[in-house]
N, C-alpha and C. Protein backbone atom coordinates (compact mmCIF):
# COMPACT_ATOMS: atom_id res chain seq x y z
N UNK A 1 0.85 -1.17 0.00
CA UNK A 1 0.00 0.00 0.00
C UNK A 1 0.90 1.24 0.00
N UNK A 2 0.43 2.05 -0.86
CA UNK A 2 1.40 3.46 -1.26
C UNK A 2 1.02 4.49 0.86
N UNK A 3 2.45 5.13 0.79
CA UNK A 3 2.17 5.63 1.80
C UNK A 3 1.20 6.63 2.01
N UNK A 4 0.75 7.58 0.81
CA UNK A 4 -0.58 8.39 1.11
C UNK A 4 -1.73 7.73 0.94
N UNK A 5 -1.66 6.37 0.08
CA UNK A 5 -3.40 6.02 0.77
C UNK A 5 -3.23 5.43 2.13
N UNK A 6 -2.45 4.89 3.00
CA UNK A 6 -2.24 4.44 4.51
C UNK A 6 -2.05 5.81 5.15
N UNK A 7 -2.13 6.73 4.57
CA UNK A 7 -2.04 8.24 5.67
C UNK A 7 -3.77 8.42 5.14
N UNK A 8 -4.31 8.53 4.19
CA UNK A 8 -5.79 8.28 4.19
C UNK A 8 -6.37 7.50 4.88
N UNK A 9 -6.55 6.31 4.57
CA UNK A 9 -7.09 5.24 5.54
C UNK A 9 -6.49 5.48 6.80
N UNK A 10 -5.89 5.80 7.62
CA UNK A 10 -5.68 6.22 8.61
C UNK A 10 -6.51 7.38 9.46
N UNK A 11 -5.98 8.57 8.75
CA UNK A 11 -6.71 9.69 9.07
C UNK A 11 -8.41 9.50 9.29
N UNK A 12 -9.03 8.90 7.95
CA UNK A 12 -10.27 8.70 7.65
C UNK A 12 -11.20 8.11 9.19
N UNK A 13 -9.91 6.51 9.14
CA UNK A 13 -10.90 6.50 10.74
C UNK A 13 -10.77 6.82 11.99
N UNK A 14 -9.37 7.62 11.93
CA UNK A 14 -9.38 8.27 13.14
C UNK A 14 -10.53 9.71 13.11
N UNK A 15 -10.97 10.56 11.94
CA UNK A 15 -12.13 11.33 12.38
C UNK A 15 -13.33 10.28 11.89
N UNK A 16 -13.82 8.81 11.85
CA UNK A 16 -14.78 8.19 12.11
C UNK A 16 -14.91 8.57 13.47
N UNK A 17 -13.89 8.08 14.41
CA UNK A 17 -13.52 7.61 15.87
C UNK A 17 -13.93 8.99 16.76
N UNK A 18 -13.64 9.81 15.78
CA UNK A 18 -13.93 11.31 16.46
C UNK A 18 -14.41 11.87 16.66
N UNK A 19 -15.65 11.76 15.24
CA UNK A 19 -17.06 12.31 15.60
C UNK A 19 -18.10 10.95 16.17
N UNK A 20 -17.28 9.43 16.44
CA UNK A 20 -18.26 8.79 17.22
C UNK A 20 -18.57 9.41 18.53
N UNK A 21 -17.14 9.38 18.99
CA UNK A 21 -16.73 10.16 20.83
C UNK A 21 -17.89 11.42 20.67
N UNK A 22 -17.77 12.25 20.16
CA UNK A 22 -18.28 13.94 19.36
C UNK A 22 -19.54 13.74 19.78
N UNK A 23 -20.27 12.70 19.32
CA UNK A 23 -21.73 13.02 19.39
C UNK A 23 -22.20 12.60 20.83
N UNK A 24 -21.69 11.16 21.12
CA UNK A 24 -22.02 10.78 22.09
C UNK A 24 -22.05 11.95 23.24
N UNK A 25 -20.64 12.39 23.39
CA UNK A 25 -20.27 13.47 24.30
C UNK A 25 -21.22 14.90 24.23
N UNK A 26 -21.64 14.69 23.05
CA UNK A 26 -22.82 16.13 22.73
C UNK A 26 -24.44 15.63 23.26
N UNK A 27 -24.31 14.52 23.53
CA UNK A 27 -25.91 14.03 24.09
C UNK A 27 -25.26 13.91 25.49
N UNK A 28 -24.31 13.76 26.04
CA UNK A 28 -23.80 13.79 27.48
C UNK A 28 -24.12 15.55 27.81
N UNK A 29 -23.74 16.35 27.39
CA UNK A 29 -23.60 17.65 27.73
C UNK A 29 -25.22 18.47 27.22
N UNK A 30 -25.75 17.94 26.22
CA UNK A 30 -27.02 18.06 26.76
C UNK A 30 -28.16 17.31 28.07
N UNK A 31 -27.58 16.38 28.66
CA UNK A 31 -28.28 16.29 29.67
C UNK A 31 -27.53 17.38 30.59
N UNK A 32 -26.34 17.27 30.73
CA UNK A 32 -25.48 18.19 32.34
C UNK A 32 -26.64 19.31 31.51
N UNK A 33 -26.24 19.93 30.82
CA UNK A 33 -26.73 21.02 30.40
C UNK A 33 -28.18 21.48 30.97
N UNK A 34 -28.85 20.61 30.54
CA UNK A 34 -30.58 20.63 31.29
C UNK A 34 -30.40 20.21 32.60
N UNK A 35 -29.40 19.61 33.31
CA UNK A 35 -29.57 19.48 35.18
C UNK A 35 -29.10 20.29 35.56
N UNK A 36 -28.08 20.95 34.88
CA UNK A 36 -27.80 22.42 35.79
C UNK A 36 -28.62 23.42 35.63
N UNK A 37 -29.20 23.47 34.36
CA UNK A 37 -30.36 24.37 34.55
C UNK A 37 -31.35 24.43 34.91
N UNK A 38 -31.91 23.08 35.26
CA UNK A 38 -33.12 22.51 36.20
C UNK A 38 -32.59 23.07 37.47
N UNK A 39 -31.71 22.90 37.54
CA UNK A 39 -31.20 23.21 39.17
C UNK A 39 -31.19 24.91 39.45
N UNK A 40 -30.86 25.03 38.54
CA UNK A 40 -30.70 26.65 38.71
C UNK A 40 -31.70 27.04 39.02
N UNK A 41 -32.66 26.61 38.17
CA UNK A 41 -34.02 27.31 37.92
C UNK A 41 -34.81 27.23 39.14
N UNK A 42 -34.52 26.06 39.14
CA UNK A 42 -35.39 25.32 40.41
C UNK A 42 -35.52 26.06 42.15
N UNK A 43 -34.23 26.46 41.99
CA UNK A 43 -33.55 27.43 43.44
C UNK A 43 -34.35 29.06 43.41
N UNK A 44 -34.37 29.23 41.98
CA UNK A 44 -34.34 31.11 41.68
C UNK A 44 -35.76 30.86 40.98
N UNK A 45 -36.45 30.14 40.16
CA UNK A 45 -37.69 30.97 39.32
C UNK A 45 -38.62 30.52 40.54
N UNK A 46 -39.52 31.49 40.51
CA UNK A 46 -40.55 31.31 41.45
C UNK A 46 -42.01 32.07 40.98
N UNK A 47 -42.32 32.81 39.71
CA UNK A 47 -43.31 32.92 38.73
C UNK A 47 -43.84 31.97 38.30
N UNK A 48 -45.00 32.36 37.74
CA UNK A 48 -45.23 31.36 36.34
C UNK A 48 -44.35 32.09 34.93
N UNK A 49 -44.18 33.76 34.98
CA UNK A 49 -44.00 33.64 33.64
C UNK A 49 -42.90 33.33 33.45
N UNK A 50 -41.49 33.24 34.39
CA UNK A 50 -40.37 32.73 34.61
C UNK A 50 -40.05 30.91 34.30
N UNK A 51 -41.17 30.30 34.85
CA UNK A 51 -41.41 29.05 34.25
C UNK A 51 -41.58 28.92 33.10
N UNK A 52 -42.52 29.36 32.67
CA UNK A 52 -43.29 29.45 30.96
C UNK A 52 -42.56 29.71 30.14
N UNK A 53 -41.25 30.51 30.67
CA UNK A 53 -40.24 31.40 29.93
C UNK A 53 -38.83 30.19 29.62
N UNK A 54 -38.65 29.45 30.93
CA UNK A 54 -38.17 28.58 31.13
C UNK A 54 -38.02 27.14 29.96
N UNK A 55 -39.56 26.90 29.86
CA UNK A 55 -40.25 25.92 28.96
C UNK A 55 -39.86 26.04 27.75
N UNK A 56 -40.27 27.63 27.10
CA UNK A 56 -40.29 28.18 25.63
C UNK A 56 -38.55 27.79 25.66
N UNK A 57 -37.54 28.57 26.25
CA UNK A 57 -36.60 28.52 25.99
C UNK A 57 -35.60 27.29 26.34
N UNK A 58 -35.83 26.52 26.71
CA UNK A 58 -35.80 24.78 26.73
C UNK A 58 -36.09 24.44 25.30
N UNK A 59 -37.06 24.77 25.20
CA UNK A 59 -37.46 23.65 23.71
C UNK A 59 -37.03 24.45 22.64
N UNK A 60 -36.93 25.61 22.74
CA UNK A 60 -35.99 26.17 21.75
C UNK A 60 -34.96 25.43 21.59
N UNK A 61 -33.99 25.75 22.68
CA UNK A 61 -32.71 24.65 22.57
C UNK A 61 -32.66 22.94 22.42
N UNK A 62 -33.56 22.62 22.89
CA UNK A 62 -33.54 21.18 22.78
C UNK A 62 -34.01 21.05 21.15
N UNK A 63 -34.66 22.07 20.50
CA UNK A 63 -34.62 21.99 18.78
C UNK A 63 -33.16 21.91 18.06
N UNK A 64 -32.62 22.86 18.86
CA UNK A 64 -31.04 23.20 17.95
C UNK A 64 -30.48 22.44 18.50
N UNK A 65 -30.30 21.19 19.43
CA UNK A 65 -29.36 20.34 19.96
C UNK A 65 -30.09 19.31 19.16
N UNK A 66 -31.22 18.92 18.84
CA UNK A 66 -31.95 18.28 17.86
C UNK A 66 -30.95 17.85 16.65
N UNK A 67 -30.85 19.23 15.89
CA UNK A 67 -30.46 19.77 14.62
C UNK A 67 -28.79 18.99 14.75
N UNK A 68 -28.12 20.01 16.18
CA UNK A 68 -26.77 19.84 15.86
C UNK A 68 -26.37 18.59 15.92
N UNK A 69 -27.33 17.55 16.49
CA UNK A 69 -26.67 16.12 16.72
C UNK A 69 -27.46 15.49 15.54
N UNK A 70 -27.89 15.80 14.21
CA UNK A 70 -28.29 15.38 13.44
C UNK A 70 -27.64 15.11 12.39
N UNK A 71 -26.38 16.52 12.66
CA UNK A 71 -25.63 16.86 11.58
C UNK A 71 -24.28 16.35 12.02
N UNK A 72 -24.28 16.57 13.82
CA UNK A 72 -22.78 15.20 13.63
C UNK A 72 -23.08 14.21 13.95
N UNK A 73 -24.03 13.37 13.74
CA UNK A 73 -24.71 12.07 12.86
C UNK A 73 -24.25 11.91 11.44
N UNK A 74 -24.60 13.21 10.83
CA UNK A 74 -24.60 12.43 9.16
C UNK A 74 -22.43 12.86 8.71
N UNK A 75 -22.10 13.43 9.77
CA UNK A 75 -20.58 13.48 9.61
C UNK A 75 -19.95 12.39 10.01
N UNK A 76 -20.45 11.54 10.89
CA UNK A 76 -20.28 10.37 11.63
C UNK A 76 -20.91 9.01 10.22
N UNK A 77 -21.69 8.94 9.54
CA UNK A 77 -21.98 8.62 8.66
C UNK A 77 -21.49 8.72 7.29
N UNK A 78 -20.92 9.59 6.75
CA UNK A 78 -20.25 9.88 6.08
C UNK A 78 -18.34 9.30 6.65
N UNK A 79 -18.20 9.88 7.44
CA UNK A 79 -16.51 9.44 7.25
C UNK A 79 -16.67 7.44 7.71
N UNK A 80 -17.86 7.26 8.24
CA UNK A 80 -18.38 5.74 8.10
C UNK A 80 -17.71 4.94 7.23
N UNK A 81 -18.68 5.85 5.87
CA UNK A 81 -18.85 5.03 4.28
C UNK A 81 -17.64 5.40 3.35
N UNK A 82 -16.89 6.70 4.25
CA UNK A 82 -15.46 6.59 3.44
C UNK A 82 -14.26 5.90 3.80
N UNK A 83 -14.73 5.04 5.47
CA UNK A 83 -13.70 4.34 5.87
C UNK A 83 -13.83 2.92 4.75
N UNK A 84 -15.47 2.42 4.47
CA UNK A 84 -15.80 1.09 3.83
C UNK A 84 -15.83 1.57 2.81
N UNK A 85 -15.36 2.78 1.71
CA UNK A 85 -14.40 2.83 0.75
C UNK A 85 -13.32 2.35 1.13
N UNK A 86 -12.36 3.35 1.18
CA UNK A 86 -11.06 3.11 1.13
C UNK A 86 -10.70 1.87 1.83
N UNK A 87 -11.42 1.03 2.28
CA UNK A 87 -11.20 -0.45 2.41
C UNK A 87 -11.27 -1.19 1.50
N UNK A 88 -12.70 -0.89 0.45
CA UNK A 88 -12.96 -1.86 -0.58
C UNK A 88 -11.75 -1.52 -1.26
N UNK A 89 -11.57 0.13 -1.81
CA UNK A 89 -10.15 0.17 -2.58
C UNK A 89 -8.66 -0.67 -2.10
N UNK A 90 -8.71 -0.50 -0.91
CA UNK A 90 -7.21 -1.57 -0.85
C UNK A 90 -7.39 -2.59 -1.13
N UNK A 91 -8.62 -3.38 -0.47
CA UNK A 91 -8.67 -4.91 -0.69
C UNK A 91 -8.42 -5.13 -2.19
N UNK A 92 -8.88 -4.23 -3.38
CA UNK A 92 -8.87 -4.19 -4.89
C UNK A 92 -7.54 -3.56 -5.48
N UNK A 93 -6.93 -3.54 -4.56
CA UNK A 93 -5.68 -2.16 -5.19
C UNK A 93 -5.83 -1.15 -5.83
N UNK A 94 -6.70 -0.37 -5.30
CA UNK A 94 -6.96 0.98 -6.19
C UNK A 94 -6.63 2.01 -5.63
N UNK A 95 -6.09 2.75 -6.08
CA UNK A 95 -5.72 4.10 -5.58
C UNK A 95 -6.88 4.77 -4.31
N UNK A 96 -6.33 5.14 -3.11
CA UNK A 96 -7.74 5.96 -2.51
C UNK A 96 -7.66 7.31 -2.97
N UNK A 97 -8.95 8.03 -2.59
CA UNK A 97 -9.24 9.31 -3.24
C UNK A 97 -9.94 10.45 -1.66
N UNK A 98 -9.31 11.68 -1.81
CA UNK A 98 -9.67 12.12 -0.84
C UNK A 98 -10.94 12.42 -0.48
N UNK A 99 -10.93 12.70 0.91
CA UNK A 99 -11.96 12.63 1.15
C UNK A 99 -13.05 13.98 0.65
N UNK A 100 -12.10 14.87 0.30
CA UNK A 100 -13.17 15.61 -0.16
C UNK A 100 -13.69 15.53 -1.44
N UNK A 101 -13.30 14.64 -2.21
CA UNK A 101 -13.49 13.80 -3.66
C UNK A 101 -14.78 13.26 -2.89
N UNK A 102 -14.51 12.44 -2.30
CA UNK A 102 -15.56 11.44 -1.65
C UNK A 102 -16.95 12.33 -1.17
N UNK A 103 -16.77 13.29 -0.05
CA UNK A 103 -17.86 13.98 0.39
C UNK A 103 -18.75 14.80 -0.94
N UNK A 104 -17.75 15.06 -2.12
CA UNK A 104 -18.61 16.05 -2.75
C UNK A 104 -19.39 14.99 -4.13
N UNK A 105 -18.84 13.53 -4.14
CA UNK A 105 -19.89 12.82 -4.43
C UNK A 105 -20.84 12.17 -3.56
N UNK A 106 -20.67 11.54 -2.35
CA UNK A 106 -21.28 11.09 -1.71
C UNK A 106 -22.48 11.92 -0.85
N UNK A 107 -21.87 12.86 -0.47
CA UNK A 107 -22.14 13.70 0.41
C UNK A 107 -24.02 14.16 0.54
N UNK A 108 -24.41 14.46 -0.82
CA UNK A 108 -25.72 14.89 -1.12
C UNK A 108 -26.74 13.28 -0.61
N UNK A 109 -26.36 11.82 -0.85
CA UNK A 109 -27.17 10.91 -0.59
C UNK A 109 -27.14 10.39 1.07
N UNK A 110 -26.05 11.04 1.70
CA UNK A 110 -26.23 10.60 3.21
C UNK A 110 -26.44 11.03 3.87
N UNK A 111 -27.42 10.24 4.70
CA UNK A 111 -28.47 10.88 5.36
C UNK A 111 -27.91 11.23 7.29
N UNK A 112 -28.48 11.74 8.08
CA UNK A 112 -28.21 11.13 9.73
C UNK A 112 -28.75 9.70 10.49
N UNK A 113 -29.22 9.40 9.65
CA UNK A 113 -29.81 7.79 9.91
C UNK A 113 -29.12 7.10 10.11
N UNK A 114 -28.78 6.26 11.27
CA UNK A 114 -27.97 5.27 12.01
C UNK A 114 -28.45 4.43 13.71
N UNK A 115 -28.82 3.70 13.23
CA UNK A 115 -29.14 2.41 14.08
C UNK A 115 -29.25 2.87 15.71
N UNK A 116 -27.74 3.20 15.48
CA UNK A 116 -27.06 2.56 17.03
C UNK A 116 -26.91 4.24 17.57
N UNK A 117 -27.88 5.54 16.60
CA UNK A 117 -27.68 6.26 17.67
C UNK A 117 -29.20 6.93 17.25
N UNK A 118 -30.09 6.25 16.93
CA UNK A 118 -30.82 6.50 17.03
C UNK A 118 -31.76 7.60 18.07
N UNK A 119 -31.74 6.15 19.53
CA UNK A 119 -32.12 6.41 20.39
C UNK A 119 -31.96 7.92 21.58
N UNK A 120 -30.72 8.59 21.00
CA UNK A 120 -30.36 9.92 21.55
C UNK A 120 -31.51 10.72 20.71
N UNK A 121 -31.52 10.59 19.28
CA UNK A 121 -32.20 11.57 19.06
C UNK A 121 -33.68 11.65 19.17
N UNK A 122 -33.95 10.38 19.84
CA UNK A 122 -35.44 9.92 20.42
C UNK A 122 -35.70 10.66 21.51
N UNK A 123 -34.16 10.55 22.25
CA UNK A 123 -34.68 11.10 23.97
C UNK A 123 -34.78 12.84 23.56
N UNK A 124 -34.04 13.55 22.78
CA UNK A 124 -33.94 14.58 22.35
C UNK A 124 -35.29 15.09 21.98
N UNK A 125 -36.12 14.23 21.28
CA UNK A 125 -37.17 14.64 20.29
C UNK A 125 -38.51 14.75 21.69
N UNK A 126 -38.14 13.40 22.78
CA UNK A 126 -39.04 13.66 23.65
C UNK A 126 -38.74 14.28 24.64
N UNK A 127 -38.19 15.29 25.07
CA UNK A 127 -37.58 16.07 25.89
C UNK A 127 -38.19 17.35 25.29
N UNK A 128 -38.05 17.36 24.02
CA UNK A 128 -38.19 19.07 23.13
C UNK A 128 -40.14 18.74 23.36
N UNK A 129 -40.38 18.05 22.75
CA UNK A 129 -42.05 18.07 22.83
C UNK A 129 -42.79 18.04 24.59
N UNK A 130 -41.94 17.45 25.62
CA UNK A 130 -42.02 17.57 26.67
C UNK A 130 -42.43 19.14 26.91
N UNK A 131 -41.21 20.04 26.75
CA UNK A 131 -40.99 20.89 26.75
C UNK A 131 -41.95 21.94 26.40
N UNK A 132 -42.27 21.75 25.39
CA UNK A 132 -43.03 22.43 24.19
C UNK A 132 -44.70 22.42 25.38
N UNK A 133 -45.12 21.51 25.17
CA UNK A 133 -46.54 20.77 25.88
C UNK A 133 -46.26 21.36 27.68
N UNK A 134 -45.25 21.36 27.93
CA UNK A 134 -45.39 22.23 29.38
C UNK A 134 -45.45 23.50 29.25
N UNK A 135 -44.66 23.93 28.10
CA UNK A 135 -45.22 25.68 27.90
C UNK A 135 -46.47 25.98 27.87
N UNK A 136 -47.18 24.99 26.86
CA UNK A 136 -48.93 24.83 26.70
C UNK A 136 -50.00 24.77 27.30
N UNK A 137 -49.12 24.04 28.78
CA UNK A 137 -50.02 23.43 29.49
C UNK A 137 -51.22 22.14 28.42
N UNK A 138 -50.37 21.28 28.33
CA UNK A 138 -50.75 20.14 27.59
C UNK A 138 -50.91 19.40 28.86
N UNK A 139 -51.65 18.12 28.15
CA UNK A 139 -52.28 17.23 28.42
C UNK A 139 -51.44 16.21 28.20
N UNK A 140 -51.74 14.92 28.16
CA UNK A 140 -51.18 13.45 28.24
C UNK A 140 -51.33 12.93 26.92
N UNK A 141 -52.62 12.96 26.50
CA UNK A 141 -53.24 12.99 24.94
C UNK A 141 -52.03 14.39 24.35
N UNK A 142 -52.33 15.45 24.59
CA UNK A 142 -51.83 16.53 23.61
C UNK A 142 -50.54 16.55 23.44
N UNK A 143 -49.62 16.00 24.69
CA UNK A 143 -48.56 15.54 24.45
C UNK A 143 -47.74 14.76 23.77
N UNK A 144 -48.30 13.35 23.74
CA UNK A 144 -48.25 12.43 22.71
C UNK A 144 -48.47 12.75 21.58
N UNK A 145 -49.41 13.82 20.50
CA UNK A 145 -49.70 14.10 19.71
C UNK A 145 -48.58 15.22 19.37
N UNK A 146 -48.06 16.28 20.37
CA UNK A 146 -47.01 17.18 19.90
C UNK A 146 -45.62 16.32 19.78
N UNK A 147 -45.53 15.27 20.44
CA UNK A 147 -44.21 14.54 19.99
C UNK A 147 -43.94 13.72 18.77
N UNK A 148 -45.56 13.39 18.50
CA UNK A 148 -45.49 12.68 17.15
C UNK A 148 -45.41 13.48 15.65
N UNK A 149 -45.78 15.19 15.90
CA UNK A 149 -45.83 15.75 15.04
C UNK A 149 -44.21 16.54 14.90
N UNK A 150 -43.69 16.66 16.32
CA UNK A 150 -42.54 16.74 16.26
C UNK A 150 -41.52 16.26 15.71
N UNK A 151 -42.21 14.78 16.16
CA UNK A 151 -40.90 13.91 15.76
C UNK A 151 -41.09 13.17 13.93
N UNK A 152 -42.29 13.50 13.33
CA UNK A 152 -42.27 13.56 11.62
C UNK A 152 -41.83 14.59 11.59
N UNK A 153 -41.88 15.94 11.70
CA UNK A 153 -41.49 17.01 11.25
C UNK A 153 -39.72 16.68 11.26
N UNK A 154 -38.94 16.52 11.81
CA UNK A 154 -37.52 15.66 11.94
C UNK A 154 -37.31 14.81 11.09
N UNK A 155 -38.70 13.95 10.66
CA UNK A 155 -38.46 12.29 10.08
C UNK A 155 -38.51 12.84 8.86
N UNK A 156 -39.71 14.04 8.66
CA UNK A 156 -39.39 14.47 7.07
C UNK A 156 -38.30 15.08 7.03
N UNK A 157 -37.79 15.74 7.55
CA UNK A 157 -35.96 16.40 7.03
C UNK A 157 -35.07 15.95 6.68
N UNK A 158 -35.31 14.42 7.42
CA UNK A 158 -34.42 13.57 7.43
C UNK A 158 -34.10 13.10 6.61
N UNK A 159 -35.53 12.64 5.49
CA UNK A 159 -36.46 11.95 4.33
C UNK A 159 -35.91 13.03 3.22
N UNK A 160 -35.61 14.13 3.53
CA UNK A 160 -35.66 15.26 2.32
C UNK A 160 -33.94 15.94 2.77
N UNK A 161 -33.41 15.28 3.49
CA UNK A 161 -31.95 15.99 4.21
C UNK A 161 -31.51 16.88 3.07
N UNK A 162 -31.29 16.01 1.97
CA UNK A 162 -30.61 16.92 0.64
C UNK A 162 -31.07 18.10 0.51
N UNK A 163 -32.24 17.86 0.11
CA UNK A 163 -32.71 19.44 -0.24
C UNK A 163 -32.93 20.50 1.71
N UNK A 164 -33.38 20.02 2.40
CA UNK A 164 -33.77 20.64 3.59
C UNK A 164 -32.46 21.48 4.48
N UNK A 165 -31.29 20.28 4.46
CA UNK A 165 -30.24 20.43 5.25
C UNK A 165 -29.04 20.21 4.57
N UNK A 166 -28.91 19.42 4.35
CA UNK A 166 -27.62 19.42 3.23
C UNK A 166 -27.01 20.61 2.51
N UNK A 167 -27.91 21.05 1.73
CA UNK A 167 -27.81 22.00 0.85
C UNK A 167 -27.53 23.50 1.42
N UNK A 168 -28.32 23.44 2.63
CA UNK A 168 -28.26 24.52 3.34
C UNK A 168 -27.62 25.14 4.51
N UNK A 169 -26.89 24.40 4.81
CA UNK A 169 -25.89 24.38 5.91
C UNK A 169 -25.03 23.73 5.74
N UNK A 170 -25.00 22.35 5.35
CA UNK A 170 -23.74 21.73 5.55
C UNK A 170 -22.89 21.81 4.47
N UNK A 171 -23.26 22.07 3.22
CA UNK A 171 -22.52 22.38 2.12
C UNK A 171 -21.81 23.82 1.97
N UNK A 172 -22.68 25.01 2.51
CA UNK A 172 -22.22 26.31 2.47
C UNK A 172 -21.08 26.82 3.68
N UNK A 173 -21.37 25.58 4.83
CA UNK A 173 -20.22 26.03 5.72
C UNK A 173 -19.21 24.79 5.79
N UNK A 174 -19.70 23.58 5.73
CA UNK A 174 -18.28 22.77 6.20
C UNK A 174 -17.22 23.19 5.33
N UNK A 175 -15.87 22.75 5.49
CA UNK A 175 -14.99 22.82 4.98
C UNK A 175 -14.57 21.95 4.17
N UNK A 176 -15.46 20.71 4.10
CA UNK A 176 -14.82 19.65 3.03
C UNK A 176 -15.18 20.16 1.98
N UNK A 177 -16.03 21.42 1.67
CA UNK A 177 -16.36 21.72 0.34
C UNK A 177 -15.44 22.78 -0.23
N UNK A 178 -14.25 22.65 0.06
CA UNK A 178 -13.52 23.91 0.28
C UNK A 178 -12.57 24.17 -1.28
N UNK A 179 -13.54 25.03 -1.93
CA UNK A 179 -13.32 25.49 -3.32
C UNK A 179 -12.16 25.81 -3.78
N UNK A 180 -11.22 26.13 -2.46
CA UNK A 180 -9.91 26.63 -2.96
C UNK A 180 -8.98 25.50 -3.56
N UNK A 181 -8.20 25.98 -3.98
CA UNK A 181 -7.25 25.35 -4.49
C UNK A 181 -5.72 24.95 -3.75
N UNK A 182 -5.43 24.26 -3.46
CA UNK A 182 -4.35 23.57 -2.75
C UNK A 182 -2.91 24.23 -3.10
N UNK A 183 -2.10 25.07 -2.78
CA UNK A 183 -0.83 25.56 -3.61
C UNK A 183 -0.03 24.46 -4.15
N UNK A 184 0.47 24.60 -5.09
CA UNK A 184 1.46 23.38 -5.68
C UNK A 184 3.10 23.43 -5.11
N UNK A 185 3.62 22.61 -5.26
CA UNK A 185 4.90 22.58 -4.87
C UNK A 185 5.83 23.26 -5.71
């Protein structure tokens, strides 16, 4: 194996490995995150509109922690399917190709969908509708119904990532799309 595809395959799954740690650690720090502020709150608000205020701005955030662990999901997914490239290529002897070759074909069909981390963005989705339904003063019924509309409203983005999210954030800011040109030697 030539030494820059073993500095590829290398690199590749050490940021697999990185944004696995990444996310996990980002659903860790959204819970501290909500117990210290439960706690806070808990000591000092003593209103309702301080509560109510509490609620709204909870589920605000628990939307954008939604979002952000969606998107290092589908980064976690992506350097995935470029590690089981550049595997199939060695096993075949083929040259590997960087990864930003890789992201700017691959990139538009992968989604945040993954098995084994599903379940964070479950507790996420029912935490935010929690949230949402205590601002409301919901019900048990109305609750269940704001988490299910919550949680399609997610399932369609997810369903439509390309056009919804992809296109719109992750392409205009990451850096694997990075137009410039490399200086030559």
């Amino acid at each position: 194996m030539k030494e820059s595809d073993k500095l590829i395959y290398e690199k590749s799954n050490a940021y697999r490995l990185h944004t696995d740690k990444l996310r996990w650690t980002l659903l860790a720090g959204y819970a501290a995150f909500f117990a210290v502020v439960t706690r806070i709150f808990s000591e000092n608000g003593d209103c309702d509109s301080d509560i109510k205020l509490y609620y709204l701005v909870s589920f605000a955030i628990s939307t954008l922690y939604f979002l952000v662990l969606a998107v290092q999901n589908w980064f976690y997914n992506l350097f995935a399917q470029f590690v089981t490239e550049c595997e199939f290529r060695i096993v075949n002897e083929k040259n590997l190709r960087s990864l930003e070759e890789f992201a700017k074909e691959r990139g538009e069909v992968i989604t945040p969908f993954h098995s084994s981390f599903f379940f964070s963005l479950l507790i996420v989705a029912l935490l935010s509708s929690w949230f949402l339904s205590e601002f409301i003063n919901a019900g048990t019924l109305t609750t269940l119904v704001i988490f299910v509309v919550y949680f399609s409203g997610f399932y369609f983005a997810f369903k439509k990532w390309n056009s919804v999210v992809y296109r719109n954030l992750i392409e205009p800011f990451s850096n694997l799309f990075n137009n410039q040109q490399m200086p030559k030697e």
